[in-house]
Protein backbone atom coordinates (compact mmCIF):
# COMPACT_ATOMS: atom_id res chain seq x y z
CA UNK A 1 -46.14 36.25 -13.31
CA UNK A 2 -42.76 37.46 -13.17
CA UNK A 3 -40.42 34.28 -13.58
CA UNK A 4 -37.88 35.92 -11.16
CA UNK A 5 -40.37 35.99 -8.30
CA UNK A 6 -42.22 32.75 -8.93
CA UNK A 7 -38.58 31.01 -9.29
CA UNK A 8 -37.72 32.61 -5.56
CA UNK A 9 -40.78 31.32 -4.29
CA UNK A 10 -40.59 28.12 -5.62
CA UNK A 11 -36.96 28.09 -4.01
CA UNK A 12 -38.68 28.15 -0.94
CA UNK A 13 -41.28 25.73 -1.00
CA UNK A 14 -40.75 23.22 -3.43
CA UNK A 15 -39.23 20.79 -1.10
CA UNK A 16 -42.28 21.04 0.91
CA UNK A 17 -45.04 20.56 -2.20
CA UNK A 18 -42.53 17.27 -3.12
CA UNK A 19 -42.92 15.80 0.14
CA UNK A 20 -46.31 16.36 0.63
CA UNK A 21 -47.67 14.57 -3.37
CA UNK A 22 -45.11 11.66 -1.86
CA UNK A 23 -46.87 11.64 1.21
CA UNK A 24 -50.06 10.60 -1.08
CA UNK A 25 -47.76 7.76 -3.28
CA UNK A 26 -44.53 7.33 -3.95
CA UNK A 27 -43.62 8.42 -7.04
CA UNK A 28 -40.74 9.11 -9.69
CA UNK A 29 -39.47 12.44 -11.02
CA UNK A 30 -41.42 13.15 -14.05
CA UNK A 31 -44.60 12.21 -12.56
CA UNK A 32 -43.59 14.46 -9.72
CA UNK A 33 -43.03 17.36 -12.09
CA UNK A 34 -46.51 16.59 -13.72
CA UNK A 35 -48.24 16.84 -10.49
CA UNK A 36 -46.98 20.42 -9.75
CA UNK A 37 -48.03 21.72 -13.01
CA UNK A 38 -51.44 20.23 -12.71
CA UNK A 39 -51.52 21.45 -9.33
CA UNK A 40 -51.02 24.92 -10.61
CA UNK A 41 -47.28 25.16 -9.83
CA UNK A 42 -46.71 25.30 -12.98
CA UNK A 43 -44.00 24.09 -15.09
CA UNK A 44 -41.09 22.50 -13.44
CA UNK A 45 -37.44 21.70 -15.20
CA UNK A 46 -35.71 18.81 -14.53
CA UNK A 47 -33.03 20.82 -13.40
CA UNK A 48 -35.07 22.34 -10.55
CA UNK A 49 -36.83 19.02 -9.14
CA UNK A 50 -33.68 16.25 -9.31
CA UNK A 51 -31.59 18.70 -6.80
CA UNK A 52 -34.33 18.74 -4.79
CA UNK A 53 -35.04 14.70 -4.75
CA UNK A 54 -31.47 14.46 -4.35
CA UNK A 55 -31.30 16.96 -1.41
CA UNK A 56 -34.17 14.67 0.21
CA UNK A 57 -32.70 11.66 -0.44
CA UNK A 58 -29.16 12.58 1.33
CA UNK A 59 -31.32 14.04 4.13
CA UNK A 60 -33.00 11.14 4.66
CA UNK A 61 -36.73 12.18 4.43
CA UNK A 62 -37.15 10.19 1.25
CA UNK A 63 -35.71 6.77 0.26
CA UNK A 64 -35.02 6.00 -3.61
CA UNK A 65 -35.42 2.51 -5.98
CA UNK A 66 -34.57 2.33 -8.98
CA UNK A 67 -36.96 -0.40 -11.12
CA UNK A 68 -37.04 -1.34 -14.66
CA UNK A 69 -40.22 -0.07 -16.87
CA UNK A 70 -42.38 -2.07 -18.28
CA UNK A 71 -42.23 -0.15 -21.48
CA UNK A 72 -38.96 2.22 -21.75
CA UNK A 73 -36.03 3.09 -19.13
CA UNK A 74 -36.00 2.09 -15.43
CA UNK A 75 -37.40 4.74 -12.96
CA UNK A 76 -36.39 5.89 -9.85
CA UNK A 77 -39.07 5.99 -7.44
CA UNK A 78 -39.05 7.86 -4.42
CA UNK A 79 -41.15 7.51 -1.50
CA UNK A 80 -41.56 9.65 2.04
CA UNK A 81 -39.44 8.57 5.05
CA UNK A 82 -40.52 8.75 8.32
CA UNK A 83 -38.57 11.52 8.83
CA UNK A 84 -39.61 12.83 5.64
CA UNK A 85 -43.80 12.62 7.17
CA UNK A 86 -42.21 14.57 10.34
CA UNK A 87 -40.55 17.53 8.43
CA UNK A 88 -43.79 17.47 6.06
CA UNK A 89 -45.50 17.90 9.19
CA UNK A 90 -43.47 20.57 10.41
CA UNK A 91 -42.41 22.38 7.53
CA UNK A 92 -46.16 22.24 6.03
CA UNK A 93 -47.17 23.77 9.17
CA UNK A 94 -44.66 26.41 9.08
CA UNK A 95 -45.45 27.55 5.65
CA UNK A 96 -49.29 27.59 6.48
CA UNK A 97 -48.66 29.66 9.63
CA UNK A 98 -46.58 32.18 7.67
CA UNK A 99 -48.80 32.34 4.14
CA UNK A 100 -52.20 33.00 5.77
CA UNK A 101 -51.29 36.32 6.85
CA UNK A 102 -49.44 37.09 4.18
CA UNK A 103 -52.42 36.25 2.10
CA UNK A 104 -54.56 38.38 3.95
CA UNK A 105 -52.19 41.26 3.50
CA UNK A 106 -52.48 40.77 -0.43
CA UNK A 107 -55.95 40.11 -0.10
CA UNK A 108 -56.53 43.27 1.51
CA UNK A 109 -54.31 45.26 -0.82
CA UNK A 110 -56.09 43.95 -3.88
CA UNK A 111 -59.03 44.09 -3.18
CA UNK A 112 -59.15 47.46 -1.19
């Protein structure tokens, strides 16, 4: 897939695939990023997911804790907000309501 177009995608819903795996646990970044890729997201830099968490964070629809590893470096482990559960909610919704047609569109196109 074209990097370009999978990176403007990803622009637009990666927020929404981070709250949603938080919604399940809470969790910290690299276990975040190893979720997406075995999601199918695929691959996601650490420069691409901390913005994001940090984004969340300052908006309030995830809360942060930093605590010390049992073997290596303390983590930071985020978990959803209530806030964060209402703009899952919404936003998941959104993005549902706008990729099923869209998906039929491709569907139809490909497979026509």
């Amino acid at each position: 897939m074209d990097s370009d177009r999978r990176g403007q995608w990803l622009r637009g819903v990666l927020d929404i695939c981070v709250l949603a795996l938080l919604a399940e646990r809470e969790s910290y970044g690299y276990q975040l990023a190893q979720a997406l890729d075995a999601a199918g997201v695929g691959p996601i830099q650490g420069g691409t997911l901390y913005p994001v968490l940090l984004r969340l964070q300052k908006t309030g629809l995830v809360t942060a804790q930093w605590r010390e590893g049992t073997a290596g470096p303390a983590r930071k482990y985020y978990r959803l907000t209530d806030d964060g559960q209402a703009a899952l909610r919404e936003g998941g919704t959104a993005w549902l309501t706008f990729v099923r047609p869209v998906s039929d569109i491709v569907t139809k196109g490909v497979t026509g």
